[in-house]
PDB file of N, CA and C in Angstrom:
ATOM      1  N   UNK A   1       5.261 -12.324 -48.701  1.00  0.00           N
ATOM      2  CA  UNK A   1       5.370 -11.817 -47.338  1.00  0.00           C
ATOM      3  C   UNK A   1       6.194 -12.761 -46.466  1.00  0.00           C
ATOM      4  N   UNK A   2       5.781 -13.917 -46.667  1.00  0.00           N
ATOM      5  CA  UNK A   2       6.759 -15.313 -46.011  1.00  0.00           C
ATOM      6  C   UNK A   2       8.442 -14.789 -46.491  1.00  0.00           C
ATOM      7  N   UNK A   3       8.329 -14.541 -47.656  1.00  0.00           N
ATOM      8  CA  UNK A   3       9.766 -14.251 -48.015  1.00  0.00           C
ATOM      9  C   UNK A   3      10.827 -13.364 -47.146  1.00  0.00           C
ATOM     10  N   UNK A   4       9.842 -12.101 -46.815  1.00  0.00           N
ATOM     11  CA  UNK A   4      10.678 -11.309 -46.185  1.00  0.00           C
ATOM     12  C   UNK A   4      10.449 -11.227 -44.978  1.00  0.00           C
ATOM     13  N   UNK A   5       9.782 -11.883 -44.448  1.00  0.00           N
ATOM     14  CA  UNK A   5       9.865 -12.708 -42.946  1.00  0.00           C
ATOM     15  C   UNK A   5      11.335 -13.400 -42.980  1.00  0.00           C
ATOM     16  N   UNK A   6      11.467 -14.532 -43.368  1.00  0.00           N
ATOM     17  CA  UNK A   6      12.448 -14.878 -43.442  1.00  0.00           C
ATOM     18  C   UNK A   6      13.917 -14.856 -43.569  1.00  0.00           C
ATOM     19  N   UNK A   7      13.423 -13.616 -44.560  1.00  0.00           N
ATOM     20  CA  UNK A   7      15.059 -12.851 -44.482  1.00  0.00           C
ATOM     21  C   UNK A   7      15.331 -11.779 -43.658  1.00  0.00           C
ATOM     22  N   UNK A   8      13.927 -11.177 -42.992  1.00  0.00           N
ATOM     23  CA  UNK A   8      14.405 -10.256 -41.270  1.00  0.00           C
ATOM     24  C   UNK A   8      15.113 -11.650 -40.480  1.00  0.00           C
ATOM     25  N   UNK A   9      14.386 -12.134 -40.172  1.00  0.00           N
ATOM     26  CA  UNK A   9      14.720 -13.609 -39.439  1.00  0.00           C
ATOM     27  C   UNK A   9      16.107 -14.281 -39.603  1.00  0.00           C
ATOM     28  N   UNK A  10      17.026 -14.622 -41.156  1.00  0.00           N
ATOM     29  CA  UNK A  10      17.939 -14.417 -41.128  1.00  0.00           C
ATOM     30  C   UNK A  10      19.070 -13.244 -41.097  1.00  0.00           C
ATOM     31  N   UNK A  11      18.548 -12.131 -40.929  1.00  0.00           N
ATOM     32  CA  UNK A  11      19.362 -10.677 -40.951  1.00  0.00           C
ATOM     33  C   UNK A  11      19.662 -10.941 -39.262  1.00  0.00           C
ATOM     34  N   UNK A  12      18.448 -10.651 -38.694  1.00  0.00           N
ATOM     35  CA  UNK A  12      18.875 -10.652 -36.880  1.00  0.00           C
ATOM     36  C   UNK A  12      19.604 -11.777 -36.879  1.00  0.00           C
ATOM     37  N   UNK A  13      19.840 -12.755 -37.272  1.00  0.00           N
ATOM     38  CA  UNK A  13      20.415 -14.235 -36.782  1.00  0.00           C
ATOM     39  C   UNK A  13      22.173 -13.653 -37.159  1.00  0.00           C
ATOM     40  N   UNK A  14      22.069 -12.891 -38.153  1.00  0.00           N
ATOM     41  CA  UNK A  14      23.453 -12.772 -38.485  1.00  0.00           C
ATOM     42  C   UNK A  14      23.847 -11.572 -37.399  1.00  0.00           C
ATOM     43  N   UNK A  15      22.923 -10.703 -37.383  1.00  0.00           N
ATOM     44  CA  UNK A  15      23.373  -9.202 -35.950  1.00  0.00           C
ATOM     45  C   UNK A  15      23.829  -9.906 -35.248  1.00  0.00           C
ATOM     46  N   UNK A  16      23.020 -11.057 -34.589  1.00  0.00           N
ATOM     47  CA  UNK A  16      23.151 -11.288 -33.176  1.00  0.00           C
ATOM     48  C   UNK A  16      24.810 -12.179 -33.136  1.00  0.00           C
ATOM     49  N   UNK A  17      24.716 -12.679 -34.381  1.00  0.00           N
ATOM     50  CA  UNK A  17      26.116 -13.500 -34.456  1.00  0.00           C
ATOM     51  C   UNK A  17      27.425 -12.511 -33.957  1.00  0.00           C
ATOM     52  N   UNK A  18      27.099 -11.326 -34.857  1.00  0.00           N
ATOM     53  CA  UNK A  18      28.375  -9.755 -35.312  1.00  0.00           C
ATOM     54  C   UNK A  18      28.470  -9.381 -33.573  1.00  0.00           C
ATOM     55  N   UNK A  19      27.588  -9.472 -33.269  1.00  0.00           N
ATOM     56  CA  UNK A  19      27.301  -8.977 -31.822  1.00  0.00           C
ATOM     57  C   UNK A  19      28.279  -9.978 -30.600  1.00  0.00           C
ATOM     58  N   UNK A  20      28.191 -10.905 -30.577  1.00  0.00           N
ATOM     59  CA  UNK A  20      28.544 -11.745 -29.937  1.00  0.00           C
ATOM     60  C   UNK A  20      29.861 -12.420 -30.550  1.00  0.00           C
ATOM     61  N   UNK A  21      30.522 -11.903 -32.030  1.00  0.00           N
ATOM     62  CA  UNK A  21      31.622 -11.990 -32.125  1.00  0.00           C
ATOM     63  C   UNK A  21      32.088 -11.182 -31.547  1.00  0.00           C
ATOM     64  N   UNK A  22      32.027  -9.963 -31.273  1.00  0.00           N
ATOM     65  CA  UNK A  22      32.394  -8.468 -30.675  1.00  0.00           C
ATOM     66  C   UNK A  22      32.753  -8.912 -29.477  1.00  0.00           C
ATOM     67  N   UNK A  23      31.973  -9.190 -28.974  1.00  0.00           N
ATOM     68  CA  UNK A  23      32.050  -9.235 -27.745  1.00  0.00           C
ATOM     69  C   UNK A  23      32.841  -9.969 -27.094  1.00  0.00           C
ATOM     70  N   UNK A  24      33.370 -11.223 -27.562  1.00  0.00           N
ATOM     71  CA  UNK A  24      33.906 -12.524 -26.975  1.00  0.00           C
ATOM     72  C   UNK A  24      35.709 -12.414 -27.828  1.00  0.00           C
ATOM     73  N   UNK A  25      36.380 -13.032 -26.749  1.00  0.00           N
ATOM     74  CA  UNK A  25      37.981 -13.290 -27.777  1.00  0.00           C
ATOM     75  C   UNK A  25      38.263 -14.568 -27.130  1.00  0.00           C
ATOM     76  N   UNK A  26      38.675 -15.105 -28.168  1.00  0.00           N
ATOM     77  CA  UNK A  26      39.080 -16.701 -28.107  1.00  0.00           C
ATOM     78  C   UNK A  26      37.898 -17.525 -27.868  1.00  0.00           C
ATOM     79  N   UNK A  27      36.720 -16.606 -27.785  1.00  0.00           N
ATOM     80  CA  UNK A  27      35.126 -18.000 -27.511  1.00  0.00           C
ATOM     81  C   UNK A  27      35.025 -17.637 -25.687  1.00  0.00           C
ATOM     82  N   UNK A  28      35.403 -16.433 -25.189  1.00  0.00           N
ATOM     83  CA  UNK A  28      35.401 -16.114 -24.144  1.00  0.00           C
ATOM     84  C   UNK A  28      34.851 -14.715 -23.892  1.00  0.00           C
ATOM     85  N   UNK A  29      33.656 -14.620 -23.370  1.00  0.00           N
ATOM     86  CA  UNK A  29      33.015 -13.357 -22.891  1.00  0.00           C
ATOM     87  C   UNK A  29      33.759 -12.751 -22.607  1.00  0.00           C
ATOM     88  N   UNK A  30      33.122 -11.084 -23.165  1.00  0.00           N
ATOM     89  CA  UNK A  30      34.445  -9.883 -22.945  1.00  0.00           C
ATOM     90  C   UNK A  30      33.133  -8.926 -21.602  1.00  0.00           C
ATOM     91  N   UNK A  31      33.326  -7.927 -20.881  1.00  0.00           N
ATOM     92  CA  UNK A  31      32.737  -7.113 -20.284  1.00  0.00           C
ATOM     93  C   UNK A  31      33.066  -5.500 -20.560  1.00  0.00           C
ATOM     94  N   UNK A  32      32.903  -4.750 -20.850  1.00  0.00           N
ATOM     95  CA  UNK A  32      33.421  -3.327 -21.049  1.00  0.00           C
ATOM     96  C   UNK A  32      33.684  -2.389 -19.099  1.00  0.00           C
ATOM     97  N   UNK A  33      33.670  -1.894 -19.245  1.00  0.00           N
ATOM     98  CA  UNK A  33      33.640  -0.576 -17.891  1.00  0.00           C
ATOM     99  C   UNK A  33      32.079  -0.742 -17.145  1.00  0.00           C
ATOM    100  N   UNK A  34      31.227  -0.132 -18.399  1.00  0.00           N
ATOM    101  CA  UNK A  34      29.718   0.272 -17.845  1.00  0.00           C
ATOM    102  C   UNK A  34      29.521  -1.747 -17.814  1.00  0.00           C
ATOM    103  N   UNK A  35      29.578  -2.754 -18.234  1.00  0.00           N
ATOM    104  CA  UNK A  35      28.809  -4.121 -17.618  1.00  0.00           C
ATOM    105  C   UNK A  35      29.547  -4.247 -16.236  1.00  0.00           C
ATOM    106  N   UNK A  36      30.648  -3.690 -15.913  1.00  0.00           N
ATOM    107  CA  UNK A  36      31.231  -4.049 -14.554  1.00  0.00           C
ATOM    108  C   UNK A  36      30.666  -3.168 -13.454  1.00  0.00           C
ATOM    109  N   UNK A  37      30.765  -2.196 -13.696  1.00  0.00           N
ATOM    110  CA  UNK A  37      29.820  -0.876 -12.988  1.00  0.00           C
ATOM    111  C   UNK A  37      28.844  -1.558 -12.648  1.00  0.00           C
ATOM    112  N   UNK A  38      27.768  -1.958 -13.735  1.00  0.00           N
ATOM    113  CA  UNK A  38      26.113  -2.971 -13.062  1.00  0.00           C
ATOM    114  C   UNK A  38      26.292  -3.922 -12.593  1.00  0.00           C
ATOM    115  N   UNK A  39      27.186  -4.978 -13.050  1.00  0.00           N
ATOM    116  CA  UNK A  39      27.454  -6.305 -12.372  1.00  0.00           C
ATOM    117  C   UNK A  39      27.932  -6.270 -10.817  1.00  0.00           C
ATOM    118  N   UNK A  40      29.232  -5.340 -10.088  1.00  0.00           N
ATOM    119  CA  UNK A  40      29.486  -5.270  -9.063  1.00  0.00           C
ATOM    120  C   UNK A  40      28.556  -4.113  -8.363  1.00  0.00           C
ATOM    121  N   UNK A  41      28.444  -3.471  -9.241  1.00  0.00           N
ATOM    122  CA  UNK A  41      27.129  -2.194  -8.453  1.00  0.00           C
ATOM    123  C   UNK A  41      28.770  -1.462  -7.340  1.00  0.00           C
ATOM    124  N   UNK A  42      29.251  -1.155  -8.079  1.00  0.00           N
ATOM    125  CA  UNK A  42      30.325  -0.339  -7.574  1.00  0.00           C
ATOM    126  C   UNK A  42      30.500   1.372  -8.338  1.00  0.00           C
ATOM    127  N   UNK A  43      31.032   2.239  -7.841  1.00  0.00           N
ATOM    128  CA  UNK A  43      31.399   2.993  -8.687  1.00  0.00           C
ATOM    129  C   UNK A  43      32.574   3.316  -9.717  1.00  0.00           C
ATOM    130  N   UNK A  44      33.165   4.008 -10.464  1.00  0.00           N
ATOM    131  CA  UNK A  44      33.699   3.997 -11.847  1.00  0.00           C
ATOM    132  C   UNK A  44      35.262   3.892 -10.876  1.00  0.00           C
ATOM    133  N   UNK A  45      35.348   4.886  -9.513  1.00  0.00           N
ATOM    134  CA  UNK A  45      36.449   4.805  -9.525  1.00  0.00           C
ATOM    135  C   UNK A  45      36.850   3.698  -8.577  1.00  0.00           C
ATOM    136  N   UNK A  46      36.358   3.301  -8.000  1.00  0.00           N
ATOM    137  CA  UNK A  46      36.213   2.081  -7.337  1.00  0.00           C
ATOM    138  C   UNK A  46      37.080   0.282  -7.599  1.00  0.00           C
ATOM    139  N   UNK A  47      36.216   0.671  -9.392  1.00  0.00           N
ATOM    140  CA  UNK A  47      36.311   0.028 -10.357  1.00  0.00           C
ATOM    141  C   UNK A  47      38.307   0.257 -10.934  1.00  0.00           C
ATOM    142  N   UNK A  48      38.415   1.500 -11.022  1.00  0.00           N
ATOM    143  CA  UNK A  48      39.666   1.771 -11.193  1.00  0.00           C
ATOM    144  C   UNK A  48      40.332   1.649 -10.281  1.00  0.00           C
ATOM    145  N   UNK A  49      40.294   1.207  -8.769  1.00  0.00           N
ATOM    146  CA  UNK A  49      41.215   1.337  -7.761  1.00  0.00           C
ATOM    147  C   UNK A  49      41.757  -0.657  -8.298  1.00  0.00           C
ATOM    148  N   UNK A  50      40.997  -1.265  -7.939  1.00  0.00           N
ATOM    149  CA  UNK A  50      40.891  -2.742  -8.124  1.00  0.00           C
ATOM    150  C   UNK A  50      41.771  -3.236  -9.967  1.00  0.00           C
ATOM    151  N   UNK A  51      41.518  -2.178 -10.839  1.00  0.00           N
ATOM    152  CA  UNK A  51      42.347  -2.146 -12.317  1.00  0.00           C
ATOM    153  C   UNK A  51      43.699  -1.712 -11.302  1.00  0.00           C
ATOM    154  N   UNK A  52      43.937  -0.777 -11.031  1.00  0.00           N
ATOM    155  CA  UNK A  52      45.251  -0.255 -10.294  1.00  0.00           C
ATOM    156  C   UNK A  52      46.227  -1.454  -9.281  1.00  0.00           C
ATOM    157  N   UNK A  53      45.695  -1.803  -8.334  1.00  0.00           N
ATOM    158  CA  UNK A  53      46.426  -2.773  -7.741  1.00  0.00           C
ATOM    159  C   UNK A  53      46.278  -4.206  -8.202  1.00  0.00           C
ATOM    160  N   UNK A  54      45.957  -4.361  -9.605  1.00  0.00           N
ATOM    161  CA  UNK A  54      46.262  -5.812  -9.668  1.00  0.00           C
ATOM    162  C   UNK A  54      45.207  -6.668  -9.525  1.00  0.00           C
ATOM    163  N   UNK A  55      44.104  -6.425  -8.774  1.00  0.00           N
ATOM    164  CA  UNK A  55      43.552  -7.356  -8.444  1.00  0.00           C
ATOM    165  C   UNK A  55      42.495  -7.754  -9.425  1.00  0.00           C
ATOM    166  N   UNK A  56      41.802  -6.954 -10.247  1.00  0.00           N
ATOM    167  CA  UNK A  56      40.931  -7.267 -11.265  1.00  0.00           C
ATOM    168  C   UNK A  56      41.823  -7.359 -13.102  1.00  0.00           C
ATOM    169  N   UNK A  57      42.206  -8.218 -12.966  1.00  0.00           N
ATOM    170  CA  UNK A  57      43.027  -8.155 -14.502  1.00  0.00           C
ATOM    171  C   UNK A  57      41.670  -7.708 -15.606  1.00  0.00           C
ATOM    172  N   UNK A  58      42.721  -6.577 -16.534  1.00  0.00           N
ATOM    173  CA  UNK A  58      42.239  -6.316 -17.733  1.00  0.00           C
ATOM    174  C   UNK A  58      42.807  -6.097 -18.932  1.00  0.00           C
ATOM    175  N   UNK A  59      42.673  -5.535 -20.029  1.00  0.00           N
ATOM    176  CA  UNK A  59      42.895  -5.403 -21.182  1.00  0.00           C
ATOM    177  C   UNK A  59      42.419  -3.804 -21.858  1.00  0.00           C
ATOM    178  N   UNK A  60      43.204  -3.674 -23.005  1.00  0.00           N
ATOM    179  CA  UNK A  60      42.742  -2.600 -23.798  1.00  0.00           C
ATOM    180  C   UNK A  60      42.661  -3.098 -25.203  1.00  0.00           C
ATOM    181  N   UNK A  61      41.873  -2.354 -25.782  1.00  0.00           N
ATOM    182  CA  UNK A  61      41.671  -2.810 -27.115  1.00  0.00           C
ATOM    183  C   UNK A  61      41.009  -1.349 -27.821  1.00  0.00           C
ATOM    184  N   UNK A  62      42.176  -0.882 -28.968  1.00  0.00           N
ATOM    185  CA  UNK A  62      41.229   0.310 -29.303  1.00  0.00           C
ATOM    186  C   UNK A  62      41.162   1.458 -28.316  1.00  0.00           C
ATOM    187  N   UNK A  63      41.694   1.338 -27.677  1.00  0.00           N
ATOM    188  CA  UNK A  63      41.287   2.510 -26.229  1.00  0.00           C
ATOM    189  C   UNK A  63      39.920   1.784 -25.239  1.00  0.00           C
ATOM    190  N   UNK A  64      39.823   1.300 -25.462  1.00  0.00           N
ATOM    191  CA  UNK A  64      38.883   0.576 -24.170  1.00  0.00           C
ATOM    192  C   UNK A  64      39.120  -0.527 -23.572  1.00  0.00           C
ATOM    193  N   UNK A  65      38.535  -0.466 -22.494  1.00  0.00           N
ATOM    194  CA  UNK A  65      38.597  -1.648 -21.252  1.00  0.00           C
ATOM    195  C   UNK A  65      37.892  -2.602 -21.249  1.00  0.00           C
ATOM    196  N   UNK A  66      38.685  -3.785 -21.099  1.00  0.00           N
ATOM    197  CA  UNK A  66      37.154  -5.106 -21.161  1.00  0.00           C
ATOM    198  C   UNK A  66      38.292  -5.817 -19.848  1.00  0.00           C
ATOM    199  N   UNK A  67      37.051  -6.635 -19.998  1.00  0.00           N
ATOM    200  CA  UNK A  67      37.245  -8.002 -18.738  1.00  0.00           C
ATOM    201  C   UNK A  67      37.160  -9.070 -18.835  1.00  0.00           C
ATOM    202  N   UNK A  68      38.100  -9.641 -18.614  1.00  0.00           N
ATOM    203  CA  UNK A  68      37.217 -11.721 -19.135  1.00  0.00           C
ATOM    204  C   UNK A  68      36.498 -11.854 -18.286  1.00  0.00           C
ATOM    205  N   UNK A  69      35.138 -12.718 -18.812  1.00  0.00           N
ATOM    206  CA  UNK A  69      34.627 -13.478 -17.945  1.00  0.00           C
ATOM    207  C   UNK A  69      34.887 -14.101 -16.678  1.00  0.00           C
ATOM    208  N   UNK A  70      35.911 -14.983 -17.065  1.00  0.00           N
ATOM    209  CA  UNK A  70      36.530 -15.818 -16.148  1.00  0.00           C
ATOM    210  C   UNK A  70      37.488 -14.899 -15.069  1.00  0.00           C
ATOM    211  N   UNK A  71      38.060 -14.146 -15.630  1.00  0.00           N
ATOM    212  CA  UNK A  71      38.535 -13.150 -14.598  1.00  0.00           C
ATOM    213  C   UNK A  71      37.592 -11.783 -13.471  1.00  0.00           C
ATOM    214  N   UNK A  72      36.747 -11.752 -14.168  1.00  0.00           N
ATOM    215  CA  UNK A  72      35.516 -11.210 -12.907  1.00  0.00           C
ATOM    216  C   UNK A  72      34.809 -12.742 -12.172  1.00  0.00           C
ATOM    217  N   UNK A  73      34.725 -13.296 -12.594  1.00  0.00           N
ATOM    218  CA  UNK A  73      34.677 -14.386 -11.798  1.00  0.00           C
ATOM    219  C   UNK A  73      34.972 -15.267 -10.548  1.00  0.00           C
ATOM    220  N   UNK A  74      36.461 -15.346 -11.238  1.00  0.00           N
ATOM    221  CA  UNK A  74      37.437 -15.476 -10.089  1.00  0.00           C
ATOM    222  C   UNK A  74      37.281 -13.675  -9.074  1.00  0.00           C
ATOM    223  N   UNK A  75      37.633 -12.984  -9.794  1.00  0.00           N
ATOM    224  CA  UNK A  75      37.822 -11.697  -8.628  1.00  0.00           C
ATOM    225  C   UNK A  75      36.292 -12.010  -7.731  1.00  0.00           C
ATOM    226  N   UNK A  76      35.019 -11.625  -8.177  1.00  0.00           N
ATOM    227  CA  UNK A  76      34.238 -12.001  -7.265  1.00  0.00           C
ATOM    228  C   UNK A  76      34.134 -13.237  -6.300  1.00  0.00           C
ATOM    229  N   UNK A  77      34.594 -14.390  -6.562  1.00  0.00           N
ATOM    230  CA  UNK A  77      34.596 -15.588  -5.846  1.00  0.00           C
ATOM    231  C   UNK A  77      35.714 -15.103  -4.478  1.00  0.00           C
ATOM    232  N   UNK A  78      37.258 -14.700  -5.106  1.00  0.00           N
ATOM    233  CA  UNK A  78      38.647 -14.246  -3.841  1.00  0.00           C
ATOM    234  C   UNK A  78      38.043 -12.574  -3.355  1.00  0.00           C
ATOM    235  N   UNK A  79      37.502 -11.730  -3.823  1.00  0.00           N
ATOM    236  CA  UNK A  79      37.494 -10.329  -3.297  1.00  0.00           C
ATOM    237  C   UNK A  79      36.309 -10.465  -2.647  1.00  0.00           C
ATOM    238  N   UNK A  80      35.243 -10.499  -2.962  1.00  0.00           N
ATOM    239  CA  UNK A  80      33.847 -10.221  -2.253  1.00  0.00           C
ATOM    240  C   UNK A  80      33.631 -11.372  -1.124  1.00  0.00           C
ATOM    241  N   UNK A  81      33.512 -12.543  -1.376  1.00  0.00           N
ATOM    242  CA  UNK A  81      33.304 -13.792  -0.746  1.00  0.00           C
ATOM    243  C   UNK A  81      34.515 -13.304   0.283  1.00  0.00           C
ATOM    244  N   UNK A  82      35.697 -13.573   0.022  1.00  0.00           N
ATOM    245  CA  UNK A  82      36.502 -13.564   1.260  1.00  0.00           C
ATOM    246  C   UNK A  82      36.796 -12.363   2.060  1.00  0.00           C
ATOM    247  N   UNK A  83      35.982 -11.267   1.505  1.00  0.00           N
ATOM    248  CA  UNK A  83      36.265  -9.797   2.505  1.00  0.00           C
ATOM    249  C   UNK A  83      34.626  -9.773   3.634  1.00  0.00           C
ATOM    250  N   UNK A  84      33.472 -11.148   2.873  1.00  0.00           N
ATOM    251  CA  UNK A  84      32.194 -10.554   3.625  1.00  0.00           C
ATOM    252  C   UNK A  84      32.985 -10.519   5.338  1.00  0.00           C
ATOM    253  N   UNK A  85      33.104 -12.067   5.621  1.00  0.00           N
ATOM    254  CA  UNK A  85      33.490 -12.048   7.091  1.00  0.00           C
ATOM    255  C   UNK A  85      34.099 -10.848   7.927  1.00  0.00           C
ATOM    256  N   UNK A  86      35.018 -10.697   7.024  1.00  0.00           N
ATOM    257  CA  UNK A  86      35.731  -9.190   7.804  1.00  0.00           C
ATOM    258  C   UNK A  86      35.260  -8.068   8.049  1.00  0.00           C
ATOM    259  N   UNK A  87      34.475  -7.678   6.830  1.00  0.00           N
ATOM    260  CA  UNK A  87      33.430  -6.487   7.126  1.00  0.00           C
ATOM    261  C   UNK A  87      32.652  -6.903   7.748  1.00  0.00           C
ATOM    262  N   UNK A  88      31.944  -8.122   7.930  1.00  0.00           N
ATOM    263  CA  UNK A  88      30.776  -8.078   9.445  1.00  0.00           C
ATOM    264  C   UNK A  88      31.214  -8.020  10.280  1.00  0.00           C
ATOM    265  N   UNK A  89      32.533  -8.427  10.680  1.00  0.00           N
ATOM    266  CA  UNK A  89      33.111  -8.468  12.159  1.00  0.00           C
ATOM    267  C   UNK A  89      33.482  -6.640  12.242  1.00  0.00           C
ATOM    268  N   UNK A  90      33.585  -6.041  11.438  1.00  0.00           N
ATOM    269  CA  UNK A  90      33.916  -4.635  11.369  1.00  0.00           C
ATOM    270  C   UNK A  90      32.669  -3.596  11.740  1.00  0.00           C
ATOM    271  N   UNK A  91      31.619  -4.465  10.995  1.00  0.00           N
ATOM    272  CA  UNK A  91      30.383  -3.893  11.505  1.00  0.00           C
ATOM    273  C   UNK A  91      29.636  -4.139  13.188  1.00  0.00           C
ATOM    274  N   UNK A  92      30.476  -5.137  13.430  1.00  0.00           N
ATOM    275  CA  UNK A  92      29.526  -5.508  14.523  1.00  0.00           C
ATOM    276  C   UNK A  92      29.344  -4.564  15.662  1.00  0.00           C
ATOM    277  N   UNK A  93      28.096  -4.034  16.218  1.00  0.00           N
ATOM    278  CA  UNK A  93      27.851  -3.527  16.951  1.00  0.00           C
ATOM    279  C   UNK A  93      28.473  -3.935  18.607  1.00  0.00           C
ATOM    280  N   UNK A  94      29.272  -3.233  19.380  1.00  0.00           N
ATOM    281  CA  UNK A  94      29.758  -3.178  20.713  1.00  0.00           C
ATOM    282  C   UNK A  94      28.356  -2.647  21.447  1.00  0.00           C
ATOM    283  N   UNK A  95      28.138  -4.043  22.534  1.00  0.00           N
ATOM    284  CA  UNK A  95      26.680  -3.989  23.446  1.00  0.00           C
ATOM    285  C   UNK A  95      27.254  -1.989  24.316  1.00  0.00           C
ATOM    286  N   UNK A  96      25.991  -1.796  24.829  1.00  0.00           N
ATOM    287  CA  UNK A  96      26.169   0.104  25.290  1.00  0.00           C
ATOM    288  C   UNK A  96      26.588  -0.623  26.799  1.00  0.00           C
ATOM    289  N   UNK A  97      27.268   0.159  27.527  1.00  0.00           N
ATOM    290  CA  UNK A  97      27.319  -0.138  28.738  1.00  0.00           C
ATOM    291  C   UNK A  97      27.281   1.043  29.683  1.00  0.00           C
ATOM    292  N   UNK A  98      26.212   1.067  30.554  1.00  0.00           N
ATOM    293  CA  UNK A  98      25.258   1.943  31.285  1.00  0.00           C
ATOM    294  C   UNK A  98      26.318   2.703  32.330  1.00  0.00           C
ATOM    295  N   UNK A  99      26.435   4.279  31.983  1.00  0.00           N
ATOM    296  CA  UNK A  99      27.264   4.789  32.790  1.00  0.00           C
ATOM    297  C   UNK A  99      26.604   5.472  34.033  1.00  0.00           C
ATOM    298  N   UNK A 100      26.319   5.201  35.374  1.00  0.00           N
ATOM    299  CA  UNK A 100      25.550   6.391  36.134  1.00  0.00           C
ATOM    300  C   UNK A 100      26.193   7.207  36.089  1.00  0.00           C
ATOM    301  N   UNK A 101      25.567   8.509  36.470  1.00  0.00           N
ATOM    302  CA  UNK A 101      26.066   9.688  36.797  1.00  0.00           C
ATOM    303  C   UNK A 101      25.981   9.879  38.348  1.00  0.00           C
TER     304      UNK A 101
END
């Protein structure tokens, strides 16, 4: 029974390896479409406006889309971080000013 404990135990050790070769190029986390979708909590086309102008670099492989790590990274650090200020000042509420009649 120890035996084949051991060899589930080395079977997952090797999945998880196959898995995480998949996933990574050059030793660098890959992201698909749907991990960017949850990670920014944006929608699909949203996601495609930001592929379109440049600003989120990507890749194809096979017919699909991935992302480096390091390149959602950087985009979140220059896109989100440096647009909060602007959208609060966009949001900010103008005080009411009391008209008589």
């Amino acid at each position: 029974m120890d035996r084949l404990i051991d060899r589930f135990d080395l079977i997952d050790e090797k999945l998880e390896r196959l898995i995480k070769k998949k996933t990574c190029l050059d030793g660098e986390d890959l992201l698909d479409n749907q991990d960017m979708l949850q990670v920014l909590k944006i929608s699909h086309r949203t996601l495609q406006r930001f592929r379109s102008s440049g600003e989120l670099p990507f890749f194809k492989m096979n017919g699909k889309i991935y992302y480096k790590l390091s390149d959602v990274n950087r985009f979140i650090r220059e896109v989100f971080e440096g647009n909060s200020g602007r959208c609060a000042k966009q949001r900010q509420i103008e005080p009411r000013t009391d008209k008589k009649r």
